[in-house]
PDB file of N, CA and C in Angstrom:
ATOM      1  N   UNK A   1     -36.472  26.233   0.653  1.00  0.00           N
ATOM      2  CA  UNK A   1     -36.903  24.866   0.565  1.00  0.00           C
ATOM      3  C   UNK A   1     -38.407  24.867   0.323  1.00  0.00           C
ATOM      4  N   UNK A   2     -39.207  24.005  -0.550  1.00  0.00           N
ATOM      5  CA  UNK A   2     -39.989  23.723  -0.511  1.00  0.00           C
ATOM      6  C   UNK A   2     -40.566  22.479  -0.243  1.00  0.00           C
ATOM      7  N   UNK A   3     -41.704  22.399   0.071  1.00  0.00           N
ATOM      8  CA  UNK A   3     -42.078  20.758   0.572  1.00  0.00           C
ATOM      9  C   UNK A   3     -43.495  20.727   0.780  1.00  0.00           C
ATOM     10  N   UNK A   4     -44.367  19.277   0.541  1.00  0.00           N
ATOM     11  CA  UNK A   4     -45.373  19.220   0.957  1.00  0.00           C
ATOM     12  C   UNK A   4     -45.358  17.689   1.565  1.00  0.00           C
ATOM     13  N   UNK A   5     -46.836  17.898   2.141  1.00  0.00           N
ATOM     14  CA  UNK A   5     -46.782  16.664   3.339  1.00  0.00           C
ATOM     15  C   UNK A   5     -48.175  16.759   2.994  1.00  0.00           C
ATOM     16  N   UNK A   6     -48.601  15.246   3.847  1.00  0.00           N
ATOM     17  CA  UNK A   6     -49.748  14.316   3.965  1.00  0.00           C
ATOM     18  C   UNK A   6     -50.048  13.412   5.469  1.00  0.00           C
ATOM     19  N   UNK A   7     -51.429  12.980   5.311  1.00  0.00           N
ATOM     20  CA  UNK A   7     -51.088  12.145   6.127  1.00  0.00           C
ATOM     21  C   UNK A   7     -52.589  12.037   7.150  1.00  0.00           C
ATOM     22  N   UNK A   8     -52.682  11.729   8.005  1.00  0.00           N
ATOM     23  CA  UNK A   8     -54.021  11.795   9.108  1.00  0.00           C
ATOM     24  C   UNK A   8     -53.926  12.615   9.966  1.00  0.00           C
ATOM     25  N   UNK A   9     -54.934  13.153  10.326  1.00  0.00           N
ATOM     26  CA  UNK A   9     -55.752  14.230  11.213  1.00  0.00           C
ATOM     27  C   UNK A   9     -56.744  14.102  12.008  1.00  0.00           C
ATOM     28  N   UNK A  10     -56.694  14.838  13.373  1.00  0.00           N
ATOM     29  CA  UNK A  10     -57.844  14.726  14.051  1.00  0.00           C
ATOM     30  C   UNK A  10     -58.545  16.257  14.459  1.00  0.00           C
ATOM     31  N   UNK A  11     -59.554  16.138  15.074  1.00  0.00           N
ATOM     32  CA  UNK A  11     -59.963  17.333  15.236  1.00  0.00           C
ATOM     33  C   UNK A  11     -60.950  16.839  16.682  1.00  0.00           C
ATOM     34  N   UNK A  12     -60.740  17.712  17.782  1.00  0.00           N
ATOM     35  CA  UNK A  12     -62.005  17.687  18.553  1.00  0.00           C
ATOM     36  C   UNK A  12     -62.557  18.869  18.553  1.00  0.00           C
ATOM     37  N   UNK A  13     -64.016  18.318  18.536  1.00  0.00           N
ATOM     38  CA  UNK A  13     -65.195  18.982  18.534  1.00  0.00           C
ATOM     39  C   UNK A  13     -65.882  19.150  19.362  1.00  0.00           C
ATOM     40  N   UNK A  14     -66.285  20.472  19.943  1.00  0.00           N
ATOM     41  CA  UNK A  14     -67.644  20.731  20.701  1.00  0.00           C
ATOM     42  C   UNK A  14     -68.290  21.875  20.189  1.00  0.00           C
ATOM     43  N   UNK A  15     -69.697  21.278  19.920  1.00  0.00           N
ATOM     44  CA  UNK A  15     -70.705  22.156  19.026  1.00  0.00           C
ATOM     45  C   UNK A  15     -71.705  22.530  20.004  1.00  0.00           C
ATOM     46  N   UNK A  16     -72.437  23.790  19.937  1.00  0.00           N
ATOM     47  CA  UNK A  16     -73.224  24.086  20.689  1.00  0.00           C
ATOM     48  C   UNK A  16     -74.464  24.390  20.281  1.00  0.00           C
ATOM     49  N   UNK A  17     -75.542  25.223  20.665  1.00  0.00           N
ATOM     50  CA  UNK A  17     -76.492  25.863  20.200  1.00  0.00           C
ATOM     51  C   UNK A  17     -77.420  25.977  21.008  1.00  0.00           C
ATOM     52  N   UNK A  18     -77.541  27.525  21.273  1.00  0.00           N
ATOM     53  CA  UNK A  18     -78.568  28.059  22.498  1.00  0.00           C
ATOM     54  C   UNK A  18     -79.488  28.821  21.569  1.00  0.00           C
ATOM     55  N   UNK A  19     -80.416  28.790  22.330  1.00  0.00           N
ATOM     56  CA  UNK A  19     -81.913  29.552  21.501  1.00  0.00           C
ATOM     57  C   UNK A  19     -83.357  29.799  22.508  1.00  0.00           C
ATOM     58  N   UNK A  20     -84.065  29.659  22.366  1.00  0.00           N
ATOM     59  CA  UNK A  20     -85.602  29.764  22.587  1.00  0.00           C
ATOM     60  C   UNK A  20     -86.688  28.735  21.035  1.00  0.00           C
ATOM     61  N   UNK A  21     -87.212  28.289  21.854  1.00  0.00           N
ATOM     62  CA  UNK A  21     -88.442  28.002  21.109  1.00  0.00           C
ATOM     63  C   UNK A  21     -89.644  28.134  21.934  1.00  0.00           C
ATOM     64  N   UNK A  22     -90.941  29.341  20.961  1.00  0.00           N
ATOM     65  CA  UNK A  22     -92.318  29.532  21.881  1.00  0.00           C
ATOM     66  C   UNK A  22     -93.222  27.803  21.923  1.00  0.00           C
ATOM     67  N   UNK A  23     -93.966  28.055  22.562  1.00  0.00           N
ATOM     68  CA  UNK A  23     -94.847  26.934  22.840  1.00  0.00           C
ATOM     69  C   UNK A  23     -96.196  26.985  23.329  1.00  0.00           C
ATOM     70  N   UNK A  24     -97.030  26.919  21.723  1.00  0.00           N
ATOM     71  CA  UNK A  24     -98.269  27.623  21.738  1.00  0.00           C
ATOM     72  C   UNK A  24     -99.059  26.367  21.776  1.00  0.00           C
ATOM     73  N   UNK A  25    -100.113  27.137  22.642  1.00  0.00           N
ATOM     74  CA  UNK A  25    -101.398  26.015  22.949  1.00  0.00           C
ATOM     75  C   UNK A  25    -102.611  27.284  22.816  1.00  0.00           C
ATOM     76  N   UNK A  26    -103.266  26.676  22.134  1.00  0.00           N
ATOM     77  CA  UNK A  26    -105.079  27.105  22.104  1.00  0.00           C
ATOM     78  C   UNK A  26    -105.444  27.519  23.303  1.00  0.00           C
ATOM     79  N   UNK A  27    -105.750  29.143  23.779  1.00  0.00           N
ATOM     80  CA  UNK A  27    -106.627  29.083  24.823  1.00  0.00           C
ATOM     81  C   UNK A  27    -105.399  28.979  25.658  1.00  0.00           C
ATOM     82  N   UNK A  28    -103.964  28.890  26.026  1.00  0.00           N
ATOM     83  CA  UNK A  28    -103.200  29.071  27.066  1.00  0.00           C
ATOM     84  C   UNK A  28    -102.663  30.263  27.198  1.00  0.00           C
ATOM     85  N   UNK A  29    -101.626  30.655  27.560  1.00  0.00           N
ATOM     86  CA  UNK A  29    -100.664  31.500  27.679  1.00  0.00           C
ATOM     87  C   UNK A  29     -99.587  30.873  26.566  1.00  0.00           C
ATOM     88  N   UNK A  30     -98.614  31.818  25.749  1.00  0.00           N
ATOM     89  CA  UNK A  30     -97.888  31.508  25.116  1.00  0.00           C
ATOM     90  C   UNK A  30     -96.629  30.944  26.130  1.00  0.00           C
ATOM     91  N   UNK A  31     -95.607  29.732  25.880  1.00  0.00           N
ATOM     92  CA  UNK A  31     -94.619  29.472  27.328  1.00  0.00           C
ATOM     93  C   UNK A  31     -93.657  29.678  26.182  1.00  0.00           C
ATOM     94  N   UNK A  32     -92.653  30.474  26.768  1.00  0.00           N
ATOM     95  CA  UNK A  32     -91.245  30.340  26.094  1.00  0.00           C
ATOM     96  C   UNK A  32     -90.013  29.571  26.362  1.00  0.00           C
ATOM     97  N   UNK A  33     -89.728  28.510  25.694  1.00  0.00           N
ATOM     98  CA  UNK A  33     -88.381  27.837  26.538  1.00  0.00           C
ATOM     99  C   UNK A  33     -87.082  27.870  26.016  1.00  0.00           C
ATOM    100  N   UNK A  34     -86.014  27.577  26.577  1.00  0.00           N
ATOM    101  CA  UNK A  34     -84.480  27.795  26.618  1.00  0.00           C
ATOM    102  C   UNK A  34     -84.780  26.670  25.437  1.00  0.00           C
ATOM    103  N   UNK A  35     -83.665  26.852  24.834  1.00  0.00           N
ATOM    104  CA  UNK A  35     -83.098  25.561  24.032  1.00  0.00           C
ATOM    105  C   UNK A  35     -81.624  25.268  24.618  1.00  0.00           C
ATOM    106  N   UNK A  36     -80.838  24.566  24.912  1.00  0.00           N
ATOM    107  CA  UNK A  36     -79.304  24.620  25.519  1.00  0.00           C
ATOM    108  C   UNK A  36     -78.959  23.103  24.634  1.00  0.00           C
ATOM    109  N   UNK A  37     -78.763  22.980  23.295  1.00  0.00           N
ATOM    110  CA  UNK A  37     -78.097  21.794  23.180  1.00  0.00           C
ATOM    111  C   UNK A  37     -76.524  21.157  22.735  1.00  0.00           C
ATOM    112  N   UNK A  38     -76.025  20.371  22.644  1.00  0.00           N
ATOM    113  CA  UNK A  38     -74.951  20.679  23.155  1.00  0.00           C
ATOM    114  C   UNK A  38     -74.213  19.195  22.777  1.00  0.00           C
ATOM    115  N   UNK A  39     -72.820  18.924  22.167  1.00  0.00           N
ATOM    116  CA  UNK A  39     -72.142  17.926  22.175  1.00  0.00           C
ATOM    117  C   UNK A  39     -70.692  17.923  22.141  1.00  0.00           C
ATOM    118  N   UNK A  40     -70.084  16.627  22.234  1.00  0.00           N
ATOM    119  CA  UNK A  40     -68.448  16.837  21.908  1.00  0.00           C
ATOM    120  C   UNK A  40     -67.830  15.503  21.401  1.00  0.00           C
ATOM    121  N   UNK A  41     -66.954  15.416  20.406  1.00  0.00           N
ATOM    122  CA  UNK A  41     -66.444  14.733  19.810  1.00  0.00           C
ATOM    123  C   UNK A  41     -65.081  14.590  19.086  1.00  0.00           C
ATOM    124  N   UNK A  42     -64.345  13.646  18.841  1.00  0.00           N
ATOM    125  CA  UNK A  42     -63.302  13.420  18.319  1.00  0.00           C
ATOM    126  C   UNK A  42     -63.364  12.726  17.071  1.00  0.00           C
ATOM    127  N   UNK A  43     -62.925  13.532  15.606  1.00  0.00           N
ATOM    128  CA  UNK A  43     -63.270  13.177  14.068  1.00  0.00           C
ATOM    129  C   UNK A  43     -61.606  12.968  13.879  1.00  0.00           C
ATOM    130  N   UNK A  44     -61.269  11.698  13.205  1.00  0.00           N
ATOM    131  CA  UNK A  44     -60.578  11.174  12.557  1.00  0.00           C
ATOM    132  C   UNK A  44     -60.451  11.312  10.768  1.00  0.00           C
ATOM    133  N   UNK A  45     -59.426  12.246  10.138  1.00  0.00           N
ATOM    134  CA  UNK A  45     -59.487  12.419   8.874  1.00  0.00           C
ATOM    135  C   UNK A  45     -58.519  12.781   7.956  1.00  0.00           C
ATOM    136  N   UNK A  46     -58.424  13.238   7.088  1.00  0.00           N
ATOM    137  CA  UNK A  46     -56.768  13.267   6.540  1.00  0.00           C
ATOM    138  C   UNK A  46     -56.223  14.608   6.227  1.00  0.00           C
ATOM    139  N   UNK A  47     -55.007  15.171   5.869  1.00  0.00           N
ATOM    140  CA  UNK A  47     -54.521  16.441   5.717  1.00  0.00           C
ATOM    141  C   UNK A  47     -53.540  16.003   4.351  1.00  0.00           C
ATOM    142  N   UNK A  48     -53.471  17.365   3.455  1.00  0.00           N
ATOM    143  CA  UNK A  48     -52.353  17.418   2.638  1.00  0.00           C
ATOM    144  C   UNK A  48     -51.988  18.504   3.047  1.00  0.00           C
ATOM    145  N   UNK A  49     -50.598  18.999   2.299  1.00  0.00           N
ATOM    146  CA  UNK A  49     -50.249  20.573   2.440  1.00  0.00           C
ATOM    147  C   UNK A  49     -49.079  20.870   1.705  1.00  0.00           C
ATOM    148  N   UNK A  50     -48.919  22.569   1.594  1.00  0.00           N
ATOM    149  CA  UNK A  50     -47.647  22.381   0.587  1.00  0.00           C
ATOM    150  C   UNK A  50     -46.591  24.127   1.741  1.00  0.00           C
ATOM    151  N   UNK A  51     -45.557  24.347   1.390  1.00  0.00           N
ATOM    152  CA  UNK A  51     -44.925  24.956   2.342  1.00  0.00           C
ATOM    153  C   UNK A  51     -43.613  25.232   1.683  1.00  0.00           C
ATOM    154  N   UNK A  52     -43.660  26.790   1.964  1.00  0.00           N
ATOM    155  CA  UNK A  52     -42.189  27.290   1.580  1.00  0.00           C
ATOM    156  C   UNK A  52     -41.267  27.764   3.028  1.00  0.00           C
ATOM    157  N   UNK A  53     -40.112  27.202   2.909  1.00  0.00           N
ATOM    158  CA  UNK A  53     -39.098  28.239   3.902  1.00  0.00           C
ATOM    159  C   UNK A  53     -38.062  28.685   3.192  1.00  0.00           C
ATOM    160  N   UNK A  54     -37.322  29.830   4.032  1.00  0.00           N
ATOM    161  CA  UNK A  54     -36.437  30.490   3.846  1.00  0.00           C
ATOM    162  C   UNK A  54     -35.018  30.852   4.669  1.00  0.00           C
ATOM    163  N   UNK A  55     -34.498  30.572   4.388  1.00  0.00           N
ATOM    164  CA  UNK A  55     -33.213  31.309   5.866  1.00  0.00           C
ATOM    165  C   UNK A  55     -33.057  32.222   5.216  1.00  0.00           C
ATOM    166  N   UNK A  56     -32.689  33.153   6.306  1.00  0.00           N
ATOM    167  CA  UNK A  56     -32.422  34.593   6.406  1.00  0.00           C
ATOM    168  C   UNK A  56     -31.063  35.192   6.814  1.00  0.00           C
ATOM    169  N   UNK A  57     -30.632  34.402   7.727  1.00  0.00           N
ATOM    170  CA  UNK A  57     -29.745  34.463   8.578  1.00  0.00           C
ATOM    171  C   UNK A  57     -29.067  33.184   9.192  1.00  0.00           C
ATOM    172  N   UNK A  58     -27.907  33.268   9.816  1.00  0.00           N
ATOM    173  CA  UNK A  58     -27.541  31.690   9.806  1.00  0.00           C
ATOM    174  C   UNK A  58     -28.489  31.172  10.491  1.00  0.00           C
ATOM    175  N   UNK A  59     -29.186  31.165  11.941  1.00  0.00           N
ATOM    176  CA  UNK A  59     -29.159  30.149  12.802  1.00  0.00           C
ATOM    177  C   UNK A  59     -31.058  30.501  12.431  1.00  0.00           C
ATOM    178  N   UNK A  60     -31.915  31.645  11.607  1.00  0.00           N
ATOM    179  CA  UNK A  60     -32.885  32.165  11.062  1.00  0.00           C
ATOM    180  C   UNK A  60     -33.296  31.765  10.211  1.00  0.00           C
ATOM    181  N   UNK A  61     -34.874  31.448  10.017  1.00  0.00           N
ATOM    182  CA  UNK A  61     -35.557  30.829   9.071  1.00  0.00           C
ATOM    183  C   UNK A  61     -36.932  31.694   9.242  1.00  0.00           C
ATOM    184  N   UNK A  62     -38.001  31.812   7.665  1.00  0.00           N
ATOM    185  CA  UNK A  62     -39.416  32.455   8.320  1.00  0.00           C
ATOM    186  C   UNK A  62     -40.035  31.468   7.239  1.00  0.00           C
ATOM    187  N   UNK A  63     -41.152  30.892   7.047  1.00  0.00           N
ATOM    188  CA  UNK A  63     -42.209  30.140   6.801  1.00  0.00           C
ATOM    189  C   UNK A  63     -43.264  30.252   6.513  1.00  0.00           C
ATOM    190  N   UNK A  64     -43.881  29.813   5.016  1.00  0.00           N
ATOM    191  CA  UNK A  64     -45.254  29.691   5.148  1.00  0.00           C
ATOM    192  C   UNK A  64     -46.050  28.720   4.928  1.00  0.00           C
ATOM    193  N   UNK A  65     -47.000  28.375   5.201  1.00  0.00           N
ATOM    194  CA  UNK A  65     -47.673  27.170   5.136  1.00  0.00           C
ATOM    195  C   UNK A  65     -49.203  27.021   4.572  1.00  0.00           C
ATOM    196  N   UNK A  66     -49.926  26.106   3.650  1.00  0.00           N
ATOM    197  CA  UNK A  66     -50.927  26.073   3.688  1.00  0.00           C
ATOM    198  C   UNK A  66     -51.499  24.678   3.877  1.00  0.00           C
ATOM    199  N   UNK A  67     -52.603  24.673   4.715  1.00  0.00           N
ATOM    200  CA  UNK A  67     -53.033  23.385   5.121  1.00  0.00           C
ATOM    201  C   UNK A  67     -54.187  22.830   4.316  1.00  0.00           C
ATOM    202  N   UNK A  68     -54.748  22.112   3.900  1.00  0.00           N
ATOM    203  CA  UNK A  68     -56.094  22.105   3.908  1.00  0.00           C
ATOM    204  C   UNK A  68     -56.570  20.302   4.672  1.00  0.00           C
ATOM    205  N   UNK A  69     -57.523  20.351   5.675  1.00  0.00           N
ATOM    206  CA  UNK A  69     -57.972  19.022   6.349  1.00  0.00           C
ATOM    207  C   UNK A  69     -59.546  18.595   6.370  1.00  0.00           C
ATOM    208  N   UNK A  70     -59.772  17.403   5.906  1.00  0.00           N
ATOM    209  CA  UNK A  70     -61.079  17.215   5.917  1.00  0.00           C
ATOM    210  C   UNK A  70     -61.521  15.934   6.467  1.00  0.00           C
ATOM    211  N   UNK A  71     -62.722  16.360   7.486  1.00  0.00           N
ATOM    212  CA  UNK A  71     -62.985  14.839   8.367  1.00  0.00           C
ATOM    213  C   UNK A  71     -64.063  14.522   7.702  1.00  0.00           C
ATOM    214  N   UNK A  72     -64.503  14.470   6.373  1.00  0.00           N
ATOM    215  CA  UNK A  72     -65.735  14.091   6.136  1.00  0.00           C
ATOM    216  C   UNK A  72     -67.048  14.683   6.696  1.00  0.00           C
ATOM    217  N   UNK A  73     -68.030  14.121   5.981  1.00  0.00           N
ATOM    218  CA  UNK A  73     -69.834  14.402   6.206  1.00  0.00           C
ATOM    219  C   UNK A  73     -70.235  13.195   7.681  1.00  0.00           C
ATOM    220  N   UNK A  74     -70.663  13.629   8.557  1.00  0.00           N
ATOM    221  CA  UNK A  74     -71.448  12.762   9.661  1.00  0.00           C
ATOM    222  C   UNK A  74     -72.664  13.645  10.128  1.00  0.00           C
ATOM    223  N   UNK A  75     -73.835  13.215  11.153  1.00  0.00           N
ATOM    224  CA  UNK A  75     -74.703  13.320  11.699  1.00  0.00           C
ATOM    225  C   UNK A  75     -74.274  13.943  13.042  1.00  0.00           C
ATOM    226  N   UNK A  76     -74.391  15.030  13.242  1.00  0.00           N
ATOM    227  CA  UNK A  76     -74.242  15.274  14.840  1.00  0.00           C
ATOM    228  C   UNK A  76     -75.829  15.386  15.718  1.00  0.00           C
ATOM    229  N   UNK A  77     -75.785  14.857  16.818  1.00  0.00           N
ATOM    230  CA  UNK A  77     -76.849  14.721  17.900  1.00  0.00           C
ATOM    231  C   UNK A  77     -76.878  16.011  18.586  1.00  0.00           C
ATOM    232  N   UNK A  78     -77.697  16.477  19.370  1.00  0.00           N
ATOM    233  CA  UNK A  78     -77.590  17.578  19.887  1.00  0.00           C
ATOM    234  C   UNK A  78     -78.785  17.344  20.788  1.00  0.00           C
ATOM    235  N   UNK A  79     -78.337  16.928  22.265  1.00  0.00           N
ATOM    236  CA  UNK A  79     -79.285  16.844  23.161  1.00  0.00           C
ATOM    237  C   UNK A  79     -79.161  18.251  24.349  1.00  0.00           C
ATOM    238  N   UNK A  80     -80.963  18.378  24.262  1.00  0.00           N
ATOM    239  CA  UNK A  80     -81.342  19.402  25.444  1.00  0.00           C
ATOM    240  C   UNK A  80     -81.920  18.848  26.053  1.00  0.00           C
ATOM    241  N   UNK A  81     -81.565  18.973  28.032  1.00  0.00           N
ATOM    242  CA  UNK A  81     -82.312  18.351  28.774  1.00  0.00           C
ATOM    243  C   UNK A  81     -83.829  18.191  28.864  1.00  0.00           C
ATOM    244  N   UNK A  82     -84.465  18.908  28.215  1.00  0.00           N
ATOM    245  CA  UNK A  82     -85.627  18.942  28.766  1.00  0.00           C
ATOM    246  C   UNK A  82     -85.902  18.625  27.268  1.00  0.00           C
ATOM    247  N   UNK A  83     -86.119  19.035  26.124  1.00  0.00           N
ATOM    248  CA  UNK A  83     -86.763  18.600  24.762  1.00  0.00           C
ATOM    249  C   UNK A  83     -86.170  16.999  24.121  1.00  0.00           C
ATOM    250  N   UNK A  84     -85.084  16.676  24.692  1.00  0.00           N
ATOM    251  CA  UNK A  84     -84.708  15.546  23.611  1.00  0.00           C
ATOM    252  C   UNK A  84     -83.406  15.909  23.238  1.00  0.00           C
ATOM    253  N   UNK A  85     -83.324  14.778  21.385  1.00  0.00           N
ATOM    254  CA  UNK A  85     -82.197  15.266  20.526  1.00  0.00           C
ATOM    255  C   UNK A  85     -83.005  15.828  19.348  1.00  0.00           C
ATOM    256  N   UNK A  86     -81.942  16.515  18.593  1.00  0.00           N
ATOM    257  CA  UNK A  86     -81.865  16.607  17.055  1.00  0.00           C
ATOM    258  C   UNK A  86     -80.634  16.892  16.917  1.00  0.00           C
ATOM    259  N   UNK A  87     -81.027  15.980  15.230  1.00  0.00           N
ATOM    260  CA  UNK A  87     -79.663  15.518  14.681  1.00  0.00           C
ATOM    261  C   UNK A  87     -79.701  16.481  13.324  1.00  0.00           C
ATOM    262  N   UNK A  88     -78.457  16.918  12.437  1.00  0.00           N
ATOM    263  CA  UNK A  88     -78.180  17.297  11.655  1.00  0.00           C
ATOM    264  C   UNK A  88     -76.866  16.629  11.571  1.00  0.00           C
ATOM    265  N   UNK A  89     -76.901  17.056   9.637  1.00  0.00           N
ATOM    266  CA  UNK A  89     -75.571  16.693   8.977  1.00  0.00           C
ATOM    267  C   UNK A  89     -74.745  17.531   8.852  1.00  0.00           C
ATOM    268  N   UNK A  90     -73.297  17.067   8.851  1.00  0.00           N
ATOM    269  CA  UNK A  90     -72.436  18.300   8.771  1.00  0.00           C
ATOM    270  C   UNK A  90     -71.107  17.885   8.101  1.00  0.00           C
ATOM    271  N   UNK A  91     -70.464  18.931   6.900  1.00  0.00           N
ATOM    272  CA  UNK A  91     -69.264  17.894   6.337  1.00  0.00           C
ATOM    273  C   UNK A  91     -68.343  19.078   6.778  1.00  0.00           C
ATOM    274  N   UNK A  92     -67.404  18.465   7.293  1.00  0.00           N
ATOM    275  CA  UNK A  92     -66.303  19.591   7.941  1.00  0.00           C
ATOM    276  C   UNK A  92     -65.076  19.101   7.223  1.00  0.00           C
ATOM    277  N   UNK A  93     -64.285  20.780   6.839  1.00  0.00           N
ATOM    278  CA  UNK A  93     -63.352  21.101   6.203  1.00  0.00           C
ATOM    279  C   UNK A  93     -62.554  21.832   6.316  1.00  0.00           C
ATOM    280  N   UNK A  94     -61.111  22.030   6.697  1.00  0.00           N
ATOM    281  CA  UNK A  94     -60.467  23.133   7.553  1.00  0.00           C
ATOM    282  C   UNK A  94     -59.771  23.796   6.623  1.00  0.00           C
ATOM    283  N   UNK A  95     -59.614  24.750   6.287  1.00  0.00           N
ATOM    284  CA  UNK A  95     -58.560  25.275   5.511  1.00  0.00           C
ATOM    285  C   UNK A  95     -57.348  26.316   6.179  1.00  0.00           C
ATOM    286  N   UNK A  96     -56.188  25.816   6.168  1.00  0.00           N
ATOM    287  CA  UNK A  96     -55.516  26.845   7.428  1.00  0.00           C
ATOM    288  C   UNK A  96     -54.323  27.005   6.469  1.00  0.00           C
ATOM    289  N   UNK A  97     -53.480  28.523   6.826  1.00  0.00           N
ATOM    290  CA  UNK A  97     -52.605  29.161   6.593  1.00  0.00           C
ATOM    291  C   UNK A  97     -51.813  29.527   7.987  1.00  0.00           C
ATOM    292  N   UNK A  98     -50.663  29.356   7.533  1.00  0.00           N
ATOM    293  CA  UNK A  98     -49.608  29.566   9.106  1.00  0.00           C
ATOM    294  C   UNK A  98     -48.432  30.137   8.342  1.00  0.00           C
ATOM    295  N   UNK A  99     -47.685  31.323   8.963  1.00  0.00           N
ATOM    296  CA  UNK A  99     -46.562  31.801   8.658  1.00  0.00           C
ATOM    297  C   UNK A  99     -45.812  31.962   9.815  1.00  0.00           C
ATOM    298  N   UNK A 100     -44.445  31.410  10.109  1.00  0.00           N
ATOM    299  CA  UNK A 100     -43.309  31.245  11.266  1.00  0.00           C
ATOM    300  C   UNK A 100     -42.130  32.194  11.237  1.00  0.00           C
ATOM    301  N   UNK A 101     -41.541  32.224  11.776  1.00  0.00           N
ATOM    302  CA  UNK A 101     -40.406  32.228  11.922  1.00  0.00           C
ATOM    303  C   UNK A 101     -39.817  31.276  13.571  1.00  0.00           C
ATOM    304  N   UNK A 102     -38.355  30.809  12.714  1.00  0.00           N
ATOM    305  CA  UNK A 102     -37.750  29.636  12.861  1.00  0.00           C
ATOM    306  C   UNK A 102     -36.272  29.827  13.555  1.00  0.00           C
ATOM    307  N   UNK A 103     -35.944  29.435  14.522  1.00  0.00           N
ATOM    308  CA  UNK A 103     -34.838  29.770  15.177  1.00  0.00           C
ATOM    309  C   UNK A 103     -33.867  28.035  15.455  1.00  0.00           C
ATOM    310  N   UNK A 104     -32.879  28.145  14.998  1.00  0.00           N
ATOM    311  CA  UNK A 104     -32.035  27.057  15.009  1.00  0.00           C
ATOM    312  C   UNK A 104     -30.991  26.996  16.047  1.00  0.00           C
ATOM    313  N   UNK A 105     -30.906  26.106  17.059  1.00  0.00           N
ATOM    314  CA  UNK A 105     -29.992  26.221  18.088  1.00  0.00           C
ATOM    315  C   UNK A 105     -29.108  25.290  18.054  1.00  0.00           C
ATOM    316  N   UNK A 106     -27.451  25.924  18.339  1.00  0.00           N
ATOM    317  CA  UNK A 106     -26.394  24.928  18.404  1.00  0.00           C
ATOM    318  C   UNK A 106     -25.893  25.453  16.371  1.00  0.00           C
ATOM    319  N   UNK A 107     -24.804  24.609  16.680  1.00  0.00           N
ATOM    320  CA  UNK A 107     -24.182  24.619  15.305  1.00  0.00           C
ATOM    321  C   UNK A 107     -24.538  23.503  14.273  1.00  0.00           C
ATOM    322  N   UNK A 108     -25.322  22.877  14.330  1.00  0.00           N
ATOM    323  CA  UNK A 108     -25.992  21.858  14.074  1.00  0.00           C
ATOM    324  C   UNK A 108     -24.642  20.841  13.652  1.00  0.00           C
ATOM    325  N   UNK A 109     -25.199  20.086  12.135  1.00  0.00           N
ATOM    326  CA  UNK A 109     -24.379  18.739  11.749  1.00  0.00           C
ATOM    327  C   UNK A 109     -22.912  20.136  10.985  1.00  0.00           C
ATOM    328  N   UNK A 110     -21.810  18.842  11.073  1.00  0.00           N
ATOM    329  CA  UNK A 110     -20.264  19.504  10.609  1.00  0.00           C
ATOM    330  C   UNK A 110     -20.368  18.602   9.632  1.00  0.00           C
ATOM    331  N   UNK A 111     -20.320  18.709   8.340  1.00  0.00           N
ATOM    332  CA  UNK A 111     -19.919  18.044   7.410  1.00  0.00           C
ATOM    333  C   UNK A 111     -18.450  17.164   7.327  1.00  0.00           C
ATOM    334  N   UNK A 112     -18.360  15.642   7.232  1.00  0.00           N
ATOM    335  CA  UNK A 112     -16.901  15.276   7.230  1.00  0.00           C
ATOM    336  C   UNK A 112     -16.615  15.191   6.343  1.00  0.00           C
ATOM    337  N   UNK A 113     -15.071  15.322   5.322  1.00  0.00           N
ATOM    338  CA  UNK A 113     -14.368  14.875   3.951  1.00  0.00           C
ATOM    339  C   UNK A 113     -13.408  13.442   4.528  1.00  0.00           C
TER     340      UNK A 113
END
């Protein structure tokens, strides 16, 4: 069988980013500080995809799949306690591959004449 599908998608997100930035002053000591910034979110967006199966065996099936999902371009914030925010843009795009195998239980539908 082959088949493809459509339709809406979500994705949650938590982005991070740890670092250091120095902090130079004339005539001080150089101070080094943590960076820890940090967010989380839920993106609303759409999916297509296309997909082959196979039976193998009666009640046996194996599968493959390719996805591709995209929530669009937005601004993410990224606050550290002690410096603030910064914001950057970001366009996120998933591309996924999945291969199964498929197990069918019961004798399923009996055809009537």
């Amino acid at each position: 069988m082959i088949y493809g599908k459509g339709g809406a998608a979500w994705v949650g997100n938590r982005d991070g980013f740890d670092g250091q930035v120095a902090i130079i002053v004339p005539s001080l000591p150089t101070v080094v500080a943590p960076l820890n910034f940090s967010t989380t979110e839920t993106r609303v967006g759409w999916t297509v995809g296309v997909g082959v199966e196979w039976a193998v065996l009666r009640y046996w099936s194996v599968k493959g799949e390719y996805d591709f999902l995209d929530f669009g371009r937005h601004a993410v914030t990224f606050t550290d306690p002690f410096l603030g925010s910064a914001s950057i843009n970001v366009r996120q795009q998933i591309s996924e591959v999945k291969f199964g195998i498929n197990y069918r239980f019961g004798p399923g539908l009996v055809p009537v004449y």
